[in-house]
C-alpha atoms as a PDB file:
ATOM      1  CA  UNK A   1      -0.317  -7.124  -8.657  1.00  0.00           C
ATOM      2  CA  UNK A   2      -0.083  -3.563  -8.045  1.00  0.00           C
ATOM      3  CA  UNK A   3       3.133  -2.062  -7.182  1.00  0.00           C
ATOM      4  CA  UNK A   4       4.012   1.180  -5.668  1.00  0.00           C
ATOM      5  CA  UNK A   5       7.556   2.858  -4.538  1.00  0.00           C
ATOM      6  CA  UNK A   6       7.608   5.453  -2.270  1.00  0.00           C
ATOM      7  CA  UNK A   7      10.508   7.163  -0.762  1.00  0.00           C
ATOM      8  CA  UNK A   8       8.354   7.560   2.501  1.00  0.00           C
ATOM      9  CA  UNK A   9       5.152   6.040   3.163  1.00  0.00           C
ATOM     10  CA  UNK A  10       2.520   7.172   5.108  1.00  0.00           C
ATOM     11  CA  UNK A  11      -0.824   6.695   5.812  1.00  0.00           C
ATOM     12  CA  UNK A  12      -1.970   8.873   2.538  1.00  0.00           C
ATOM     13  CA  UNK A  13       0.472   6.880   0.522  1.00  0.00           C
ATOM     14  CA  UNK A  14      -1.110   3.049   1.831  1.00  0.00           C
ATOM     15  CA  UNK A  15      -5.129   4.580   1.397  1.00  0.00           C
ATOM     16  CA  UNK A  16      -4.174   5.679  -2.185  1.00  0.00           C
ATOM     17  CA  UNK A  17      -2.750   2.376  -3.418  1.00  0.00           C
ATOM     18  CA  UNK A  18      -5.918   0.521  -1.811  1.00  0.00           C
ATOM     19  CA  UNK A  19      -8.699   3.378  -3.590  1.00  0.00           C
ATOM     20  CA  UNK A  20      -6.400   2.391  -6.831  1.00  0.00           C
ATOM     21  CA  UNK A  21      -6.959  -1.396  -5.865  1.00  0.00           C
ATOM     22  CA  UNK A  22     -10.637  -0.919  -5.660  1.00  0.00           C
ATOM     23  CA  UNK A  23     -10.850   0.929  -8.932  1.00  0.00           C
ATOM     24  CA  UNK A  24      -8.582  -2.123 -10.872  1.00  0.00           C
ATOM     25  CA  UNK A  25     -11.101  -4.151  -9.169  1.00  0.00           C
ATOM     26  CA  UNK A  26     -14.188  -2.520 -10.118  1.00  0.00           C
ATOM     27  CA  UNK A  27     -13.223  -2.000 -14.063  1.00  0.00           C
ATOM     28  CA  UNK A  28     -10.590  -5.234 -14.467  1.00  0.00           C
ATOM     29  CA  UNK A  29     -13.187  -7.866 -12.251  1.00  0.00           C
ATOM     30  CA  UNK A  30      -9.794  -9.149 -10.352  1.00  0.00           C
ATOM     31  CA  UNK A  31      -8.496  -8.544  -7.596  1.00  0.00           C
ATOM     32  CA  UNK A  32      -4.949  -7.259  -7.491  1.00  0.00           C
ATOM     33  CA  UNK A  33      -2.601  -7.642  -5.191  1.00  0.00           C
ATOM     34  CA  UNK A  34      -1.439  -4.530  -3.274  1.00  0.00           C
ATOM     35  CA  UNK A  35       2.503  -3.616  -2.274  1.00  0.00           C
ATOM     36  CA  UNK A  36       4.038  -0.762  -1.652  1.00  0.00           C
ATOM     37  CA  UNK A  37       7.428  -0.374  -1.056  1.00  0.00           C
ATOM     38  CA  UNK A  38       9.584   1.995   0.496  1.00  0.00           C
ATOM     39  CA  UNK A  39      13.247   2.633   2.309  1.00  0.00           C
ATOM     40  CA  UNK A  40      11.010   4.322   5.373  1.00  0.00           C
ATOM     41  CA  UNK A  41       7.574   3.538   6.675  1.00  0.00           C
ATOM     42  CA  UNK A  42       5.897   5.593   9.424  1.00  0.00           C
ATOM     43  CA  UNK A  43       3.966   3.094  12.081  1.00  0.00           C
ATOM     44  CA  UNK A  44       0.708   4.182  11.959  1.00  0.00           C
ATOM     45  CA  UNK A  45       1.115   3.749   7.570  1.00  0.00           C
ATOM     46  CA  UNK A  46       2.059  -0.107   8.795  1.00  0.00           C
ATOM     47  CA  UNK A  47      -0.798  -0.352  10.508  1.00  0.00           C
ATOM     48  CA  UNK A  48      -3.424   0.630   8.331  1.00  0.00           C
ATOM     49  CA  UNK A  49      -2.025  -1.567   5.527  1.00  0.00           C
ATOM     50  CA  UNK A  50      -2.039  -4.460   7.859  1.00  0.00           C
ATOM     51  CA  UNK A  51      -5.813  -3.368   8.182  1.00  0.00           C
ATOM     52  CA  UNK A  52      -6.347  -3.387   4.502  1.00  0.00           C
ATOM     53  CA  UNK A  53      -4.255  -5.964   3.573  1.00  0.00           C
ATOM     54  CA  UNK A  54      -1.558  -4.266   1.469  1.00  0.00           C
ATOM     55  CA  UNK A  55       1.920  -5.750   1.082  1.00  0.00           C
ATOM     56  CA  UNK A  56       4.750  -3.837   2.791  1.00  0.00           C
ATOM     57  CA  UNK A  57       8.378  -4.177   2.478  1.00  0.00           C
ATOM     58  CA  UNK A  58      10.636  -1.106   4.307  1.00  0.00           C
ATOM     59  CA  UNK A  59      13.585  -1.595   5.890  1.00  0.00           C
ATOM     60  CA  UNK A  60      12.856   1.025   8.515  1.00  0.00           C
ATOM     61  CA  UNK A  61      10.074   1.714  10.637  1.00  0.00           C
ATOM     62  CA  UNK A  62       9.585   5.520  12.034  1.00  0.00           C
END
């Protein structure tokens, strides 16, 4: 599992973490699990992750 705290996520934050996903993937030969976690997430950062498949867990959505 790959875990990542953000103060504030946004769309940038949830690509990065998935890139750094791929690249575990590619050079480990497992797939990792993907969460990011954060106080604040803005909507459109939700909905790409739901897209991707990353983990979320905010308390607020902006």
């Amino acid at each position: 599992m790959l875990v990542e705290y953000k103060a504030s996520i946004d769309r940038g934050d949830v690509a990065e973490l998935y890139r750094e996903g791929a690249l575990y993937e590619r050079v480990n030969k497992v797939k990792p699990r993907l969460l990011i976690v954060g106080p604040v997430i803005r909507r459109r950062a939700l909905e790409l992750a739901r897209e991707l498949g990353v983990e979320v867990r905010a308390s607020e959505v902006v």
